[in-house]
Structure formats: C-alpha cells, structure tokens
PDB file of N, CA and C in Angstrom:
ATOM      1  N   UNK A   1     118.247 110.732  99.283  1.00  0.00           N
ATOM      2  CA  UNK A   1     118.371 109.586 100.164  1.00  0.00           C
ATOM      3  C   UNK A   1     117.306 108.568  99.758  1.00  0.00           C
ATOM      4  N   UNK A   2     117.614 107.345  99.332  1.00  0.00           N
ATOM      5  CA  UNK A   2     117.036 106.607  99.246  1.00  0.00           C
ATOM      6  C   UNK A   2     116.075 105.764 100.910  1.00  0.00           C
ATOM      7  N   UNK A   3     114.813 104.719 100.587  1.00  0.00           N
ATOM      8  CA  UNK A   3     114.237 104.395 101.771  1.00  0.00           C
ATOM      9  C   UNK A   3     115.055 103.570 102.316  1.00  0.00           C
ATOM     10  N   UNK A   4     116.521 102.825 101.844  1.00  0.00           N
ATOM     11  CA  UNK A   4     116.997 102.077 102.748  1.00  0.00           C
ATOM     12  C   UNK A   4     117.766 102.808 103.190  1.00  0.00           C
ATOM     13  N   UNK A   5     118.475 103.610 102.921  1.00  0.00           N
ATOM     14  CA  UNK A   5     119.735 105.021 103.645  1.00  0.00           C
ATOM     15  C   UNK A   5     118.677 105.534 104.905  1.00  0.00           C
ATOM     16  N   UNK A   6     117.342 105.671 104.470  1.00  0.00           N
ATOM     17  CA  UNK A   6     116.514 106.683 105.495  1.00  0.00           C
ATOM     18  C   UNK A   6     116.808 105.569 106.367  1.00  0.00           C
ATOM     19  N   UNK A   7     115.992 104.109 106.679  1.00  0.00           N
ATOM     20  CA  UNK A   7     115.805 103.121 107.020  1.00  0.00           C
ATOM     21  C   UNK A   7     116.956 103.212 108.276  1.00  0.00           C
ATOM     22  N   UNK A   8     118.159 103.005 107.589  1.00  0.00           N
ATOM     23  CA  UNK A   8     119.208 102.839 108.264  1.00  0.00           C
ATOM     24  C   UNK A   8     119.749 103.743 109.241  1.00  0.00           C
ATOM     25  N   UNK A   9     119.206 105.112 109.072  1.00  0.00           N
ATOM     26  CA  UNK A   9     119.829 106.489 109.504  1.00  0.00           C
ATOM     27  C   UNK A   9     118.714 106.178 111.270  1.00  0.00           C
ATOM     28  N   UNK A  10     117.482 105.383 111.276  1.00  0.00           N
ATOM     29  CA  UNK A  10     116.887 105.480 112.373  1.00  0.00           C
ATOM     30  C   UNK A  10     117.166 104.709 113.959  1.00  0.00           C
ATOM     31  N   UNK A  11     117.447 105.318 114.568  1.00  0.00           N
ATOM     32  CA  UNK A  11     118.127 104.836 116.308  1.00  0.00           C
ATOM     33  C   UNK A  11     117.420 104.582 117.027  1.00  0.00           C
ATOM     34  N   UNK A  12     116.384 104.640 117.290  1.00  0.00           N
ATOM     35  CA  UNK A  12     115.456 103.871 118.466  1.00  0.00           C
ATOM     36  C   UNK A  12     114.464 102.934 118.112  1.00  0.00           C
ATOM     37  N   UNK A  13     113.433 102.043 118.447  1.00  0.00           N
ATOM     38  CA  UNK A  13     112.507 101.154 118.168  1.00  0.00           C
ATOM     39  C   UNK A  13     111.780 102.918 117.853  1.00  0.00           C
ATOM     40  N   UNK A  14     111.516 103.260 118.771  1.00  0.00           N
ATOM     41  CA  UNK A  14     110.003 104.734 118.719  1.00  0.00           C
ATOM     42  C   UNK A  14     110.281 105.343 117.359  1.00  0.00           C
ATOM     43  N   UNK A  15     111.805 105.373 116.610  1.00  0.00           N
ATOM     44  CA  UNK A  15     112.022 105.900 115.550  1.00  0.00           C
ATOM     45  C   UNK A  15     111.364 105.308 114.318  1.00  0.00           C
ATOM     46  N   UNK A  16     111.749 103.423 114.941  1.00  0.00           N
ATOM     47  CA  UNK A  16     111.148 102.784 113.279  1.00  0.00           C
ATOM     48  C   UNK A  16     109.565 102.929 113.471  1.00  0.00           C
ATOM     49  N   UNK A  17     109.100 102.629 114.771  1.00  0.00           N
ATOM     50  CA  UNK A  17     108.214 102.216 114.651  1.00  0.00           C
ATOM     51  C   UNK A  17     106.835 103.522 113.998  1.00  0.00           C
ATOM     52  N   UNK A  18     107.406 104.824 114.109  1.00  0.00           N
ATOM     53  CA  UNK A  18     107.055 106.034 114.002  1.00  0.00           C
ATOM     54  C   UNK A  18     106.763 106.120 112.107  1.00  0.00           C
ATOM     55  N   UNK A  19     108.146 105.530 111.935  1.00  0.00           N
ATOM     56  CA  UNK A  19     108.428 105.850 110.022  1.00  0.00           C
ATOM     57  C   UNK A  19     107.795 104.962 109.196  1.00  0.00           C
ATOM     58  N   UNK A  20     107.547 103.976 110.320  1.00  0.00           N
ATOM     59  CA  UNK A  20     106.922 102.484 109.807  1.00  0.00           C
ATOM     60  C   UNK A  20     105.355 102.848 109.521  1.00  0.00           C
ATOM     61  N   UNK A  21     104.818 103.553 110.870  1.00  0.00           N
ATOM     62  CA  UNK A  21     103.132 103.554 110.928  1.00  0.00           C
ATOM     63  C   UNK A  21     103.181 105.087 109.437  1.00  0.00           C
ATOM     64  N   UNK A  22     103.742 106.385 109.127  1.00  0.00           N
ATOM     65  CA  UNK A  22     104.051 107.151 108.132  1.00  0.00           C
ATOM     66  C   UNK A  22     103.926 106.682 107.108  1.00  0.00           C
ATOM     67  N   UNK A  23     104.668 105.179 106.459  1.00  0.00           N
ATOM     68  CA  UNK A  23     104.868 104.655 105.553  1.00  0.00           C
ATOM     69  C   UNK A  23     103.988 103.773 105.088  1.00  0.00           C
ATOM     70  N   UNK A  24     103.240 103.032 105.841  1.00  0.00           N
ATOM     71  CA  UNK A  24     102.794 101.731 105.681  1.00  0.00           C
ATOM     72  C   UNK A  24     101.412 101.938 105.999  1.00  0.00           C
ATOM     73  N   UNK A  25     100.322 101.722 105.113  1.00  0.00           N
ATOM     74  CA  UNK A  25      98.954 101.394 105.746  1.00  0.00           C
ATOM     75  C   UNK A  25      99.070 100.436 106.927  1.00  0.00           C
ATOM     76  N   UNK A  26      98.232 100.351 108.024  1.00  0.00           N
ATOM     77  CA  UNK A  26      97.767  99.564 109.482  1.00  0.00           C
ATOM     78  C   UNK A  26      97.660  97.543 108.592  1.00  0.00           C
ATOM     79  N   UNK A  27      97.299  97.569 107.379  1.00  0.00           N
ATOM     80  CA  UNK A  27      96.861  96.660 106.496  1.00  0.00           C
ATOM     81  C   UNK A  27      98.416  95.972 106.098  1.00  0.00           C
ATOM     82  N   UNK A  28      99.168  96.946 105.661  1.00  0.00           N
ATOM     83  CA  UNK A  28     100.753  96.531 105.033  1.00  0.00           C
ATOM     84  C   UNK A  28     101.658  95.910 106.323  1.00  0.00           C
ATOM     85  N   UNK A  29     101.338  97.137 107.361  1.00  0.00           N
ATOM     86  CA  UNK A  29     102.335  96.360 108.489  1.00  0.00           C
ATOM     87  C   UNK A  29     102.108  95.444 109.249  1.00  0.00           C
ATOM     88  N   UNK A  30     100.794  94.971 109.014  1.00  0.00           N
ATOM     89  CA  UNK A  30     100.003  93.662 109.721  1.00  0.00           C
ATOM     90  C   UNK A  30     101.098  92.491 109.109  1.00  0.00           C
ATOM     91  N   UNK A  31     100.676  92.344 107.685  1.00  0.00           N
ATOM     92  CA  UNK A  31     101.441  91.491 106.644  1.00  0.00           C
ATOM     93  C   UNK A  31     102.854  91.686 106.638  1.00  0.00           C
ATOM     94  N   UNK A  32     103.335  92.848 107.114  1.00  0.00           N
ATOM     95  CA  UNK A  32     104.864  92.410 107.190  1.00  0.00           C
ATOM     96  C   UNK A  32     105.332  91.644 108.354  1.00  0.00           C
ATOM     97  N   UNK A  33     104.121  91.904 109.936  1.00  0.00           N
ATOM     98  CA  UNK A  33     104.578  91.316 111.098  1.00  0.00           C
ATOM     99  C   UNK A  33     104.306  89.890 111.068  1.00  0.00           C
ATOM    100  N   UNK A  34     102.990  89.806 110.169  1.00  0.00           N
ATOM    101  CA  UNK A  34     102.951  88.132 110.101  1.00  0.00           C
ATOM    102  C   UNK A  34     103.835  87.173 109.335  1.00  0.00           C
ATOM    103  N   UNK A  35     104.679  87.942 108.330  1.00  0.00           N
ATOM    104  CA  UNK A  35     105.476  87.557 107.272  1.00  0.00           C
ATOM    105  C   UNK A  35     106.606  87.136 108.354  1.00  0.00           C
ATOM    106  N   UNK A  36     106.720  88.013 109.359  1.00  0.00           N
ATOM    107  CA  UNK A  36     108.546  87.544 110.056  1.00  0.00           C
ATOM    108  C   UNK A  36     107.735  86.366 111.247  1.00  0.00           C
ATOM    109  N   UNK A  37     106.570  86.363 111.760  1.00  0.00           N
ATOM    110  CA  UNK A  37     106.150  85.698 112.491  1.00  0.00           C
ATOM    111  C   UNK A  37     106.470  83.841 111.700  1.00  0.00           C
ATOM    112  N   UNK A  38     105.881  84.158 110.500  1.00  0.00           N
ATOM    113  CA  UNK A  38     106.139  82.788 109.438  1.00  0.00           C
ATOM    114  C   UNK A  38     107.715  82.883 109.488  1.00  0.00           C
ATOM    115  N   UNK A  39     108.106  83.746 109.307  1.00  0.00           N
ATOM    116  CA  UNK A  39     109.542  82.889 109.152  1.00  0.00           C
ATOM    117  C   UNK A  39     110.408  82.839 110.542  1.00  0.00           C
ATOM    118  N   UNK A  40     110.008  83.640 111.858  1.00  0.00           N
ATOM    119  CA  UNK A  40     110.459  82.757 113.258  1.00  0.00           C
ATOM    120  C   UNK A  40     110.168  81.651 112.947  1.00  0.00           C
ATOM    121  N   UNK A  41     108.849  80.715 112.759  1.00  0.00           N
ATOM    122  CA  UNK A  41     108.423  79.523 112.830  1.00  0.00           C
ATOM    123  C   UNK A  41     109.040  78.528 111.989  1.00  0.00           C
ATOM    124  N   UNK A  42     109.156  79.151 110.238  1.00  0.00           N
ATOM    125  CA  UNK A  42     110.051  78.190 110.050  1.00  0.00           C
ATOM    126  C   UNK A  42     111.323  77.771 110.106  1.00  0.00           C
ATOM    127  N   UNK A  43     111.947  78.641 110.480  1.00  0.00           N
ATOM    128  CA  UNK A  43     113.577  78.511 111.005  1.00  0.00           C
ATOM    129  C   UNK A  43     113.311  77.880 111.966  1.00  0.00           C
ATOM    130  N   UNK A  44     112.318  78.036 113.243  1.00  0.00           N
ATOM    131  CA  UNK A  44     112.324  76.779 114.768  1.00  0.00           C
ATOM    132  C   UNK A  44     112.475  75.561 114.104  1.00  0.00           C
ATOM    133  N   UNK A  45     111.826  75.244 112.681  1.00  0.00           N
ATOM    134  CA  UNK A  45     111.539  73.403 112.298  1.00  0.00           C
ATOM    135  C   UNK A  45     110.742  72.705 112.786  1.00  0.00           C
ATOM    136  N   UNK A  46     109.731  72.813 113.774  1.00  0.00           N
ATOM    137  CA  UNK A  46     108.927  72.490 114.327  1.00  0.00           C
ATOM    138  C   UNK A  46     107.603  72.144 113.892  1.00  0.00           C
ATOM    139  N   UNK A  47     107.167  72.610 113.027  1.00  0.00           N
ATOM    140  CA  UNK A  47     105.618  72.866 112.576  1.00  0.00           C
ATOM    141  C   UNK A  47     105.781  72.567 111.116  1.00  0.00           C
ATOM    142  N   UNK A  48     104.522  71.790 110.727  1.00  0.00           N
ATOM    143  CA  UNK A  48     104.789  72.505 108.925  1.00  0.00           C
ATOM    144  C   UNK A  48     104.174  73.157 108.317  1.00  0.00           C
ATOM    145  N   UNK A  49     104.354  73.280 107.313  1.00  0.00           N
ATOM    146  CA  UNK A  49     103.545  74.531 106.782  1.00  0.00           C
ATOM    147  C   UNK A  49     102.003  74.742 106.940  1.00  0.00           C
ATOM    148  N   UNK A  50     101.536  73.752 106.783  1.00  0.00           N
ATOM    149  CA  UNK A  50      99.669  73.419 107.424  1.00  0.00           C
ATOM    150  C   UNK A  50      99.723  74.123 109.147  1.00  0.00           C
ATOM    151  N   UNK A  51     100.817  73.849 109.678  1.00  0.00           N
ATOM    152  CA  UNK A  51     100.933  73.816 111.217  1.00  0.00           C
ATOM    153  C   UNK A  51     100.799  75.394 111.216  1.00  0.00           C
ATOM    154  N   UNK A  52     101.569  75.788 110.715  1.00  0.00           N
ATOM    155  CA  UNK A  52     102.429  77.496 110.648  1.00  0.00           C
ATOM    156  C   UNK A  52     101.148  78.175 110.204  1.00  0.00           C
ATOM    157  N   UNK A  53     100.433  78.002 109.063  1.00  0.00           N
ATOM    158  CA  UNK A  53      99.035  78.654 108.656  1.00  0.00           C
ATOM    159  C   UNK A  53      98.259  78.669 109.636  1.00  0.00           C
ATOM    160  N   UNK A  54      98.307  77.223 110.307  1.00  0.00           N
ATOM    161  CA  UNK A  54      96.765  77.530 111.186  1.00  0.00           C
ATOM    162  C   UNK A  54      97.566  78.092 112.547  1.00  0.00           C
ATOM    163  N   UNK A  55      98.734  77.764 113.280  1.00  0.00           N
ATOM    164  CA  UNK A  55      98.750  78.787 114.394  1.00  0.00           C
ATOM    165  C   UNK A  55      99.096  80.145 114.398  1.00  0.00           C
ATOM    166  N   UNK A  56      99.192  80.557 112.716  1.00  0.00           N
ATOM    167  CA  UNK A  56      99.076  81.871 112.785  1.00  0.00           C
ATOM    168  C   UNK A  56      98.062  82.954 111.877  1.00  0.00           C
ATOM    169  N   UNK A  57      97.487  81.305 111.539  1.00  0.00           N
ATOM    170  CA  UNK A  57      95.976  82.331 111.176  1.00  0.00           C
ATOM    171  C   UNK A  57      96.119  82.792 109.780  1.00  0.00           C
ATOM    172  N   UNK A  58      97.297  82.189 108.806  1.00  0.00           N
ATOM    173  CA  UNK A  58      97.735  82.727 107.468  1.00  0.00           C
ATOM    174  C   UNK A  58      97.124  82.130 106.280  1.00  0.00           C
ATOM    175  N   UNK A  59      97.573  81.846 105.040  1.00  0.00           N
ATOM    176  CA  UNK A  59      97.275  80.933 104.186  1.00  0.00           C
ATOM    177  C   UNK A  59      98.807  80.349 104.224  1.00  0.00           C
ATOM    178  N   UNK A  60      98.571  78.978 103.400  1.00  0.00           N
ATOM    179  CA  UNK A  60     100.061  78.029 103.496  1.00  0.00           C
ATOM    180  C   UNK A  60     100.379  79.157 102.317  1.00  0.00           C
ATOM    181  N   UNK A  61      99.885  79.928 101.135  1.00  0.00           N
ATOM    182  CA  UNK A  61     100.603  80.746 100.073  1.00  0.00           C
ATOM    183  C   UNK A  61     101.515  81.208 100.997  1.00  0.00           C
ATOM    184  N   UNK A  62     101.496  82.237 101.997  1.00  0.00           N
ATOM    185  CA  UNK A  62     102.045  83.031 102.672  1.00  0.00           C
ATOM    186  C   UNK A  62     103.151  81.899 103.723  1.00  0.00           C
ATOM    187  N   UNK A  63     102.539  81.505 103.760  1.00  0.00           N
ATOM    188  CA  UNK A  63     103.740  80.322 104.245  1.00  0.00           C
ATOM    189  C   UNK A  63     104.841  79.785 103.576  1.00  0.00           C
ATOM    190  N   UNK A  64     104.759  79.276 102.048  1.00  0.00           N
ATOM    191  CA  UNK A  64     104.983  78.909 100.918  1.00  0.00           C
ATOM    192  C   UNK A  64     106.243  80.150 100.737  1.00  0.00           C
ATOM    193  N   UNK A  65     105.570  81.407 100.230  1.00  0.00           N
ATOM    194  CA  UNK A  65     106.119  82.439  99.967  1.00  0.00           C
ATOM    195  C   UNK A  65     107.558  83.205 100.604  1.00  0.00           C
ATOM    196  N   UNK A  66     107.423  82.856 102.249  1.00  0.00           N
ATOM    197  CA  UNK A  66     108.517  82.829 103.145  1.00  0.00           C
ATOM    198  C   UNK A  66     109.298  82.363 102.848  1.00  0.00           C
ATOM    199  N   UNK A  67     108.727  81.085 102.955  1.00  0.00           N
ATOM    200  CA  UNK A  67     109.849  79.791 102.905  1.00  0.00           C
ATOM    201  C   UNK A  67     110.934  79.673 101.855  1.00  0.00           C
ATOM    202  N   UNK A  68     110.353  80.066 100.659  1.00  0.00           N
ATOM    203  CA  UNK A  68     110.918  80.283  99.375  1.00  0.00           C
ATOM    204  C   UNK A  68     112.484  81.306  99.712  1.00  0.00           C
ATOM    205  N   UNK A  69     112.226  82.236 100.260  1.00  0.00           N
ATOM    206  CA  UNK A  69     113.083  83.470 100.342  1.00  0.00           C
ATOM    207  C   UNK A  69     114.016  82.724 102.069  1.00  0.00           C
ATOM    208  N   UNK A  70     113.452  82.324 102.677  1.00  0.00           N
ATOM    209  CA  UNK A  70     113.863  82.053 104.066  1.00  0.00           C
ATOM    210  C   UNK A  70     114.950  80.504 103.881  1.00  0.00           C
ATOM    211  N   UNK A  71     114.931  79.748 102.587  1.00  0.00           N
ATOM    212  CA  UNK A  71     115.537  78.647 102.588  1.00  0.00           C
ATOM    213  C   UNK A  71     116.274  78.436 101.123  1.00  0.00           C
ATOM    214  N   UNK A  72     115.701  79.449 100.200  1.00  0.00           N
ATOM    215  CA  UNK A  72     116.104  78.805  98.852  1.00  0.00           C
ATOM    216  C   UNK A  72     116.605  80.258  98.145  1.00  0.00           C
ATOM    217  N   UNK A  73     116.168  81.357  98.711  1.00  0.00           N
ATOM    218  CA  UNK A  73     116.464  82.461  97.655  1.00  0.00           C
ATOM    219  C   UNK A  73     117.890  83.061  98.239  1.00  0.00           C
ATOM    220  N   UNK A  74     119.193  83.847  97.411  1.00  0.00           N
ATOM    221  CA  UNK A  74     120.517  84.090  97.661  1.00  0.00           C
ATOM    222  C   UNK A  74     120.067  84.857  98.687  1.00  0.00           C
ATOM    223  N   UNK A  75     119.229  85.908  98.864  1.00  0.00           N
ATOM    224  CA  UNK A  75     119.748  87.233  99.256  1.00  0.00           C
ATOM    225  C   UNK A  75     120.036  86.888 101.229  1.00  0.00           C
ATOM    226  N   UNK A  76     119.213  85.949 101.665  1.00  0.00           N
ATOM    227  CA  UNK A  76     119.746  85.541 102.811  1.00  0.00           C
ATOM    228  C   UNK A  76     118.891  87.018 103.642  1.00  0.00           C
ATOM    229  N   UNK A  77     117.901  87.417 103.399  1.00  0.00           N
ATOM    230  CA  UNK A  77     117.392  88.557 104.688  1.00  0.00           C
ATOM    231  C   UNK A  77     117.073  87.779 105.571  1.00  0.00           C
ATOM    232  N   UNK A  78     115.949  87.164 105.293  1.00  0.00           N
ATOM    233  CA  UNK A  78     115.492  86.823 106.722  1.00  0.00           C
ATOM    234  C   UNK A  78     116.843  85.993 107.932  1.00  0.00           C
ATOM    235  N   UNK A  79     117.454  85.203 107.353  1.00  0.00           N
ATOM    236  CA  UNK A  79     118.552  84.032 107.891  1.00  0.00           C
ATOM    237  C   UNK A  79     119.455  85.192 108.664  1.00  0.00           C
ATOM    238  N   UNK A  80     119.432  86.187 107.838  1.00  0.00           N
ATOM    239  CA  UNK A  80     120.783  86.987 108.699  1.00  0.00           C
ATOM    240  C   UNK A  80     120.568  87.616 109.739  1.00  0.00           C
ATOM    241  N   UNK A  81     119.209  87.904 110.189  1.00  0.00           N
ATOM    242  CA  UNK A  81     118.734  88.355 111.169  1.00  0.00           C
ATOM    243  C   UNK A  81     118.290  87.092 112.772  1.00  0.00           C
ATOM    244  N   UNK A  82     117.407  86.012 111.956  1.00  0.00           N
ATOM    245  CA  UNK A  82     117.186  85.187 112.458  1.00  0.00           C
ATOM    246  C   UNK A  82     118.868  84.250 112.965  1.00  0.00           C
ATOM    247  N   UNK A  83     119.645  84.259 112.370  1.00  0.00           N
ATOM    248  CA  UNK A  83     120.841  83.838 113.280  1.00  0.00           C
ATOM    249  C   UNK A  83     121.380  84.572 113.897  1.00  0.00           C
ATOM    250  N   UNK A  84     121.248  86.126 113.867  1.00  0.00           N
ATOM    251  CA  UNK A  84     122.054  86.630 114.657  1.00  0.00           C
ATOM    252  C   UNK A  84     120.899  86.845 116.018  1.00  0.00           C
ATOM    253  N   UNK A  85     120.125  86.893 116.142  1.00  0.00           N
ATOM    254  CA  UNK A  85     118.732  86.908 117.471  1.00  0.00           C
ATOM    255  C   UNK A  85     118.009  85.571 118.099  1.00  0.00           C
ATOM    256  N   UNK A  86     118.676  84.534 117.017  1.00  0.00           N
ATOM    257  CA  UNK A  86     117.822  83.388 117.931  1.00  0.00           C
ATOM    258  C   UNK A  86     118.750  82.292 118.641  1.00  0.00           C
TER     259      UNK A  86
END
C-alpha cells in the first residue's frame, strides 16, 4: 500500500490527525498547516502577498510558492478542495 492508498483508507479527523503526528515531525506539520492557511488567503483575493506573509507570520517565498501551485500549476490540489469547502 502505498502513503496515498493508506491516506485514503483513514475515516475520522482522530484517524488523520493520529497518522499525521506518526508521520510528520511537530516542524513538517506546522509548514503544511501554514501552507493551506496561505492558500485559504489567496483564493479569498483579499490581501497580497506582502499582506498574506505578514498576517501569517510567513516569508512572501512561501507565499510565492503556494500561489504558483494554487493558480498556475495543472494538478489543481489545492482549488479542488478550496471550491468544494468555501
């Protein structure tokens, strides 16, 4: 089984959040929560990237870096989530 088959096989928040803290240094899952925090913000349109760094405490790289994948790259992760929840 690959980590996205495992990924997928899990049913409750207590499940991910369990496989998540297993998997991930306290350091990795910081940066993944701030990574979706940057891209709530830039899908709102509201802020810009200077805005988004400082109310969340990031560098604009990490801002930059989102944005890239959140507006310009095919694979469409973040968008497919963010339209179906906001």
């Amino acid at each position: 089984m690959n980590l996205y088959t495992a990924i997928k096989k899990l049913k409750s928040e207590k499940e991910i959040v369990n496989f998540m803290r297993d998997l991930c240094t306290p350091n990795e899952i910081e940066a993944l929560e701030e990574r979706w925090e940057v891209a709530k913000e830039l899908y709102k349109g509201e802020l810009t990237y200077r805005e988004i760094a400082s109310l969340l405490n990031t560098s604009t790289a990490t801002v930059t870096r989102v944005a890239r994948f959140l507006f310009k790259e095919s694979n469409a992760g973040y968008l497919s989530i963010l339209k179906k929840y906001s």
